[in-house]
Protein backbone atom coordinates (compact mmCIF):
# COMPACT_ATOMS: atom_id res chain seq x y z
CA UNK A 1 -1.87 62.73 37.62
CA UNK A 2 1.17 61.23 39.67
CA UNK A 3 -0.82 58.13 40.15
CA UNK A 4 -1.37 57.65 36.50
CA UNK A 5 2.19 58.74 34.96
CA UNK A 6 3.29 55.76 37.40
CA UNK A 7 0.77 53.02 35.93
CA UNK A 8 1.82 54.39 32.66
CA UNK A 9 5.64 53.94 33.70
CA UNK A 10 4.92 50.71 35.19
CA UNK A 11 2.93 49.59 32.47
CA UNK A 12 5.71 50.52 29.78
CA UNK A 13 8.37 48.90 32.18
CA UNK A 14 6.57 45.36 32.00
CA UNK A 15 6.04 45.57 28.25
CA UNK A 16 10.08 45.65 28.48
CA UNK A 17 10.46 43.07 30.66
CA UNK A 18 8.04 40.83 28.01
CA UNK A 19 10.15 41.97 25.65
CA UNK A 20 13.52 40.85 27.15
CA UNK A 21 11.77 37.39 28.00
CA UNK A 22 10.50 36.80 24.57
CA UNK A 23 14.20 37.80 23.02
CA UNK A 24 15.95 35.89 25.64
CA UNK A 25 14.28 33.36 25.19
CA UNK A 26 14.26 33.25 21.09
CA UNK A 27 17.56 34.40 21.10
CA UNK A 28 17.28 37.57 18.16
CA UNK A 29 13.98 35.86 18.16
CA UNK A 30 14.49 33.41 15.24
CA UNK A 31 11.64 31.15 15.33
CA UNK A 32 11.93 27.67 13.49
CA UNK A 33 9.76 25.55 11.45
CA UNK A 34 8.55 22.11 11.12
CA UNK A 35 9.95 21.16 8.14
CA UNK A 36 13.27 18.89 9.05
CA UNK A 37 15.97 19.66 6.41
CA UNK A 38 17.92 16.36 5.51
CA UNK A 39 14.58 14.33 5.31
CA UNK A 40 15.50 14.47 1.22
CA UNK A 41 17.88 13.34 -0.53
CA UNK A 42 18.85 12.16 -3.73
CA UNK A 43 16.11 11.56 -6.17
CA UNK A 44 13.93 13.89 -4.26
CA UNK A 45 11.87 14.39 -6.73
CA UNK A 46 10.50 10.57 -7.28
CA UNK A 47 7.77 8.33 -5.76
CA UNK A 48 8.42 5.17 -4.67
CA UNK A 49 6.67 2.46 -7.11
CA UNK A 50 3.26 2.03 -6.92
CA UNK A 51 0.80 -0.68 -5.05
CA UNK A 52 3.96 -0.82 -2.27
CA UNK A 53 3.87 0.36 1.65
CA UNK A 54 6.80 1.38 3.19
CA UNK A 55 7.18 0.88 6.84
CA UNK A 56 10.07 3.23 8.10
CA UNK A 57 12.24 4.29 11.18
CA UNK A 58 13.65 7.67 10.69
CA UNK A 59 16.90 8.75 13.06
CA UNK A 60 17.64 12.77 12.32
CA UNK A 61 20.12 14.17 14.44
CA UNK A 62 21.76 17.52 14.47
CA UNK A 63 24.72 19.01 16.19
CA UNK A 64 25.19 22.55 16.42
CA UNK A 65 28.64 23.74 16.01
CA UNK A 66 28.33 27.88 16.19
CA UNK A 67 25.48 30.26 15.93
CA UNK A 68 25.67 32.93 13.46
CA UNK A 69 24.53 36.39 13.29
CA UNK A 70 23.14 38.82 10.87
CA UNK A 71 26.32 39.10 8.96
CA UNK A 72 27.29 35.15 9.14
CA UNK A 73 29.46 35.92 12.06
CA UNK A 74 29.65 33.69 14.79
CA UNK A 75 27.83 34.73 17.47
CA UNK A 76 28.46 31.77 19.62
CA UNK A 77 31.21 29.34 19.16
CA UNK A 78 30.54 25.79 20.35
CA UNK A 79 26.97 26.10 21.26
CA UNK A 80 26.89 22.33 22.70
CA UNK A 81 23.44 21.62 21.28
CA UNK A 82 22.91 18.27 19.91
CA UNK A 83 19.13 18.04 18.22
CA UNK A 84 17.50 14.15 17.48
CA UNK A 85 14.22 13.24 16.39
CA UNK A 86 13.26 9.51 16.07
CA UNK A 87 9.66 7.19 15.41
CA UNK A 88 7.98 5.50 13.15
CA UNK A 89 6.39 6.04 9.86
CA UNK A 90 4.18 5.02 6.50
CA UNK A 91 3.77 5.66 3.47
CA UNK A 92 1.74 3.98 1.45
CA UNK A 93 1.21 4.47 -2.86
CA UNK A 94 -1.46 3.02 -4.56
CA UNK A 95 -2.40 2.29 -8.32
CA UNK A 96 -5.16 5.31 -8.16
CA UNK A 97 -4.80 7.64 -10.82
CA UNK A 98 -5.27 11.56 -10.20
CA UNK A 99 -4.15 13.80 -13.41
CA UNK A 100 -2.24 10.64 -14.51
CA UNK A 101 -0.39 10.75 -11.40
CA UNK A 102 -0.02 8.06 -8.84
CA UNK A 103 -1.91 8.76 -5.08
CA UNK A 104 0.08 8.28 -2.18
CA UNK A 105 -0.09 9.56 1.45
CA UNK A 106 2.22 8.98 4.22
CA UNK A 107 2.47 9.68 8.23
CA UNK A 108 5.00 9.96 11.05
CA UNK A 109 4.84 9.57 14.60
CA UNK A 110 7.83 10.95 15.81
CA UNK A 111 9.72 11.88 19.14
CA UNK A 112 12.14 14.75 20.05
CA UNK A 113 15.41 15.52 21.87
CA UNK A 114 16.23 18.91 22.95
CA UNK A 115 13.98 20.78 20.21
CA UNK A 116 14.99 23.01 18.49
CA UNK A 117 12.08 26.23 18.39
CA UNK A 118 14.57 29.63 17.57
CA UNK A 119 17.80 30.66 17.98
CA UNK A 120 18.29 29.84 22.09
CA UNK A 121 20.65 27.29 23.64
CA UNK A 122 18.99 26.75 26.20
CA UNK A 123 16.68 24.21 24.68
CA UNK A 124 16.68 20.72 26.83
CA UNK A 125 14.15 18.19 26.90
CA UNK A 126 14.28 14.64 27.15
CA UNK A 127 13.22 12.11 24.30
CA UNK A 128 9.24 13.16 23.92
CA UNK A 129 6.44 13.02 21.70
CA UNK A 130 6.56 16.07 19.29
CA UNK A 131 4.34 17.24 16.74
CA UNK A 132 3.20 14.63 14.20
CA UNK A 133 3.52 14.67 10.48
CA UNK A 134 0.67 13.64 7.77
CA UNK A 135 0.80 14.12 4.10
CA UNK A 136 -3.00 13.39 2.43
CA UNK A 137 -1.78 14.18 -0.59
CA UNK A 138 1.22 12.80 -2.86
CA UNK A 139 0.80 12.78 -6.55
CA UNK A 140 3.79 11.80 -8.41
CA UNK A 141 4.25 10.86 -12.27
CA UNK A 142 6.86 8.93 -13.98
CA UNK A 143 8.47 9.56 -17.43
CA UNK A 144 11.25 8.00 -19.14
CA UNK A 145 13.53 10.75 -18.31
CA UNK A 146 12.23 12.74 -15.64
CA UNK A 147 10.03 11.89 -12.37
CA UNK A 148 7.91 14.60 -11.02
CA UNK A 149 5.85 15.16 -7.80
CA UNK A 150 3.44 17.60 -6.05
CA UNK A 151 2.36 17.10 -2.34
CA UNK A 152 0.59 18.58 0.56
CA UNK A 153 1.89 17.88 3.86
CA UNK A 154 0.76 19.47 7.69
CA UNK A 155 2.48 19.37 11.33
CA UNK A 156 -0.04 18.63 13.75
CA UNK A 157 0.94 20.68 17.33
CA UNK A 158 0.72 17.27 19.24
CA UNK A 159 3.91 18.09 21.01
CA UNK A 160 4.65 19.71 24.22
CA UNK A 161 4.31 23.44 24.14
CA UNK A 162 4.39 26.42 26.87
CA UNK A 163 5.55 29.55 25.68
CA UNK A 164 8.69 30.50 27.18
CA UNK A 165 9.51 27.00 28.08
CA UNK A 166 13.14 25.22 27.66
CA UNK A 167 11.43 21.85 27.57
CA UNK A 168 9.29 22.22 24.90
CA UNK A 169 8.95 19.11 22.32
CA UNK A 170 6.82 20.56 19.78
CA UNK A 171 6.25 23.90 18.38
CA UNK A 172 2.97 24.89 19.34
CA UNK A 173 1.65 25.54 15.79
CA UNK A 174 -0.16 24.19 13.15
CA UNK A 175 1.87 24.33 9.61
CA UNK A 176 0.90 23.56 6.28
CA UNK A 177 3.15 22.76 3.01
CA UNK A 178 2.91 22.58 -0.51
CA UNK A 179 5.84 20.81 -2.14
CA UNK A 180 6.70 20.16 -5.47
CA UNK A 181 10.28 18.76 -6.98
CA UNK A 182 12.09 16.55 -10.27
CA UNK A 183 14.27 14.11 -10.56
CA UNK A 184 16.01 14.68 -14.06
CA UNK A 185 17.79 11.27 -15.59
CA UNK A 186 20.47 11.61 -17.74
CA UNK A 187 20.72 8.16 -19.28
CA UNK A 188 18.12 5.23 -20.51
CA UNK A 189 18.83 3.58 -17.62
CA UNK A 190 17.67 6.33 -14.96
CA UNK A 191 21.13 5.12 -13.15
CA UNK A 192 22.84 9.02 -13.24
CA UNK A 193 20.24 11.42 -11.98
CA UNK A 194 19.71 15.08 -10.45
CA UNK A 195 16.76 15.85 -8.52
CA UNK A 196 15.15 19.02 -6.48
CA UNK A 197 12.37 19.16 -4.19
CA UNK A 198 10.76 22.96 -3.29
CA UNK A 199 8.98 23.61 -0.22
CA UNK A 200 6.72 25.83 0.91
CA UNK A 201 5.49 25.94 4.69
CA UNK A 202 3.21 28.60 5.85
CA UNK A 203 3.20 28.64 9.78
CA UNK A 204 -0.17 29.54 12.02
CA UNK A 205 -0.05 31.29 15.47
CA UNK A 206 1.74 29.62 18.53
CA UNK A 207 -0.30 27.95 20.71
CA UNK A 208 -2.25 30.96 23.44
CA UNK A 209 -0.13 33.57 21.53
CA UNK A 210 -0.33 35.73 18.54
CA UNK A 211 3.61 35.28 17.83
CA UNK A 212 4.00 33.85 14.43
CA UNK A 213 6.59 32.00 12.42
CA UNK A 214 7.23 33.44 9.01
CA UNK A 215 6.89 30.92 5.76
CA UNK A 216 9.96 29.05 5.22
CA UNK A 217 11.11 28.22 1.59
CA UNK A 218 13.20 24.92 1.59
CA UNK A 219 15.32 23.25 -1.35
CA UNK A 220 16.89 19.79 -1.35
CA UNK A 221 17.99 17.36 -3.32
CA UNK A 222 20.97 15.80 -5.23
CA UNK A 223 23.19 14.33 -7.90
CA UNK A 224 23.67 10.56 -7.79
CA UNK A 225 24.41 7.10 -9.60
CA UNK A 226 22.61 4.35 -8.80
CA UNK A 227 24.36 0.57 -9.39
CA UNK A 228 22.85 -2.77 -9.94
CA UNK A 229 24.80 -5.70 -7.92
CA UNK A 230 24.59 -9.18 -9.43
CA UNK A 231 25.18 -12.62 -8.20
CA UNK A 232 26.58 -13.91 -11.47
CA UNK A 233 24.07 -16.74 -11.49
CA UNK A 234 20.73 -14.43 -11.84
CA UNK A 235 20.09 -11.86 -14.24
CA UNK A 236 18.17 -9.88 -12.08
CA UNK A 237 20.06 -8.00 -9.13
CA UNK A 238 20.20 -9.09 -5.87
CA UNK A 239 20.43 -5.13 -4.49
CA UNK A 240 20.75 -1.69 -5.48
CA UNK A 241 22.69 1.21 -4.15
CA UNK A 242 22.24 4.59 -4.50
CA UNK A 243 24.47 7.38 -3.87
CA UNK A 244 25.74 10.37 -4.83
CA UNK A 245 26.14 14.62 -3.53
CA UNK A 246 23.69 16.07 -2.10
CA UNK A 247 22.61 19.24 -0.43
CA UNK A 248 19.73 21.62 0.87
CA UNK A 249 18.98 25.40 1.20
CA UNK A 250 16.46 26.95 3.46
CA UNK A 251 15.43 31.08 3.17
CA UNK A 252 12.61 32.38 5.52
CA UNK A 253 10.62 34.39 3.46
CA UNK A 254 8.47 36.61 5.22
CA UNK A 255 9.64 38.23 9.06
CA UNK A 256 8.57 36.25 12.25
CA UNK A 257 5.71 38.29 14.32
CA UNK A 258 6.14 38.73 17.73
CA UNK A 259 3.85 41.06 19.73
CA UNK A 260 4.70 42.45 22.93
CA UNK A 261 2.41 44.56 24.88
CA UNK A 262 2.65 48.57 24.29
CA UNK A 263 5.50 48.30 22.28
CA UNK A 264 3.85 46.26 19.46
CA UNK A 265 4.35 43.62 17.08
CA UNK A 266 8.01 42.96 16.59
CA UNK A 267 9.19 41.91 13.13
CA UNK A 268 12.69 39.98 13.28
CA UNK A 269 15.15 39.64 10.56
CA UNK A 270 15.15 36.67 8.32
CA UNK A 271 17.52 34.03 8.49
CA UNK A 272 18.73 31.30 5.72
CA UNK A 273 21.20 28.49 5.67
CA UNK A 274 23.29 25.95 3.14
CA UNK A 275 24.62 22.77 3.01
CA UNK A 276 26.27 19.77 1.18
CA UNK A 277 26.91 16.34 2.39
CA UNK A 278 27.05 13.04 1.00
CA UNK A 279 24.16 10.28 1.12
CA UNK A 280 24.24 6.20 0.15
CA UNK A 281 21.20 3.71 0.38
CA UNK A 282 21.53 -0.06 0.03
CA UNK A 283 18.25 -1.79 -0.63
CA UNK A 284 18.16 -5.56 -0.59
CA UNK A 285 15.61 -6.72 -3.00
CA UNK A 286 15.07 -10.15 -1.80
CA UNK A 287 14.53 -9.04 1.90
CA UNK A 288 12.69 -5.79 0.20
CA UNK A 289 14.71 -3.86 3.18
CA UNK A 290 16.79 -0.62 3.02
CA UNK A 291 18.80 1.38 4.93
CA UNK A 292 20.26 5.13 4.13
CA UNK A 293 22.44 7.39 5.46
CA UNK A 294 23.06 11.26 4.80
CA UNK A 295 25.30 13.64 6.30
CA UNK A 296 25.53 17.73 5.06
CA UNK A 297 27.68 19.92 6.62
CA UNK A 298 26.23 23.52 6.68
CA UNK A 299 27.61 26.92 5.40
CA UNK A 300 26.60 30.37 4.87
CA UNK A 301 23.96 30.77 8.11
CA UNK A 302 22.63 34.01 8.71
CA UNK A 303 20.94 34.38 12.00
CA UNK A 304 20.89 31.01 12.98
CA UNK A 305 22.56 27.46 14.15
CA UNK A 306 25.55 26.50 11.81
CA UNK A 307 26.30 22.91 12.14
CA UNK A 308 26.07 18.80 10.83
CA UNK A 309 23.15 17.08 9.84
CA UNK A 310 22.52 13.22 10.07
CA UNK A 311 19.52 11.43 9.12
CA UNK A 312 19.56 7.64 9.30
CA UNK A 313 16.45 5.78 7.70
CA UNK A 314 15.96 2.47 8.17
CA UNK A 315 13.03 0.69 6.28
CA UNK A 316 10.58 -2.09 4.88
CA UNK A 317 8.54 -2.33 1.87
CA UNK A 318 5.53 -4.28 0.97
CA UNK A 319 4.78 -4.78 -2.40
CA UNK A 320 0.69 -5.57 -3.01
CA UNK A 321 1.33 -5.59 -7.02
CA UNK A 322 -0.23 -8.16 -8.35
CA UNK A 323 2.16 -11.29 -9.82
């Protein structure tokens, strides 16, 4: 009977000691998604023209300034985590009709800094491959005052991943998301505009574990002007710029899953964040090259990093229309 009470004890002690890893490392054991907030902008809810590939190079970095706690308190000040992904992209929309929408499909091959997977700062890894983005499906339609789209979009788990690891690059999951946004124009010449861009992700099991992210529900988007420069000698324009507020909101909507042995499967709280920033892109037509910046400063975090966003896009675009 002694013998067994003291397996029992034993037993009940290690569950604890799981327990305290998995928190420790987690940190309130937040886990984090794979969609990057900041990847949308103004007119978020429009697809680029049709019969045109764009060739891009995304630069997303993200400096955490505090972490907050349940009640939006800072839990710790001055975390000294700085977050960057970088790589290189497609995205490619053709003339193919589907509902009376345009087809398009895009991928990224990407690489991470000191990834970000819950609520821990102690998260370094060197530049890396991470997990890699494909979207099969874009449809989007065009009207004379509003733009709509619907996609479907999934985070392969190419990226490093050992559970309990500081080095990870990925996040050891497999994620699929439904998206679907507008961009509203509020004059013939589609030059003022408001757009919005829902997402949905619903997360699978970590990789060797059955600890599970909950689904994440993200908004972005903005209000903008875009202007027409001239030459004075041509009546078309020799570049556009677009810019204008923007901002993004991000709620996890169901509780992460984390099980731990004997005690059970752990629930953790949900955690949301805000922000608004600014964004401007300048696109040269005759060079058919552009280049974008955002920033958004974040407010309101509950259970989770509070800081700056910056996502820098540099990119080409081939045009296959037919003159």
């Amino acid at each position: 009977m002694k013998t067994k009470f003291n397996i029992q004890r034993q037993t009940i002690k290690s569950g604890y000691i799981v327990l305290l890893l998995f928190v420790c490392f987690f940190s309130h054991a937040q886990l984090k998604g794979g969609h990057i907030l900041g990847a949308m902008g103004l007119q978020s809810g429009t697809q680029t023209p049709e019969n045109t590939l764009s060739v891009y190079v995304p630069g997303y970095f993200y400096t955490a300034s505090s972490l907050r706690n349940a009640d939006g308190d800072k839990s710790i000040a001055n975390p000294d985590l700085t977050m960057s992904i970088t790589g290189a992209g497609a995205s490619y929309v053709s003339d193919f009709k589907i509902l009376g929408a345009n087809y398009g499909a895009t991928i990224l091959l990407a690489f991470a800094a000191n990834t970000i997977q819950g609520n821990s700062v102690d998260t370094r890894n060197s530049l890396a491959f991470t997990d890699t983005y494909i979207q099969p499906l874009q449809l989007g339609w065009h009207n004379k005052r509003a733009d709509f789209v619907f996609s479907y979009q999934m985070y392969l788990p190419t990226g490093k991943f050992d559970v309990g690891a500081s080095d990870n690059s990925g996040l050891g999951m497999f994620m699929n998301e439904l998206s679907a946004g507008t961009t509203l124009f509020f004059n013939d010449k589609k030059t003022f505009h408001f757009s919005a861009l829902f997402s949905y992700e619903i997360n699978g099991k970590k990789k060797d574990t059955d600890i599970k992210t909950g689904d994440i529900l993200s908004v972005e988007g903005g209000l903008g002007k875009t202007f027409y420069v001239m030459d004075g000698t041509n009546p078309v324009p020799k570049s556009i710029i677009n810019a204008g507020l923007i901002y993004y909101l991000q709620y996890k909507v169901t509780n992460d899953k984390i099980p731990v042995p004997v005690i059970g499967t752990i629930e953790t709280d949900k955690d949301r964040i805000g922000g608004i920033g600014a964004e401007v892109n300048y696109f040269h037509i005759g060079c058919s090259t552009s280049a974008g910046l955002r920033w958004i400063a974040e407010v309101n975090a509950i259970n989770r990093f509070q800081g700056n966003t910056f996502f820098l896009t540099l990119a080409h675009v081939f045009s296959f229309k037919k003159k």
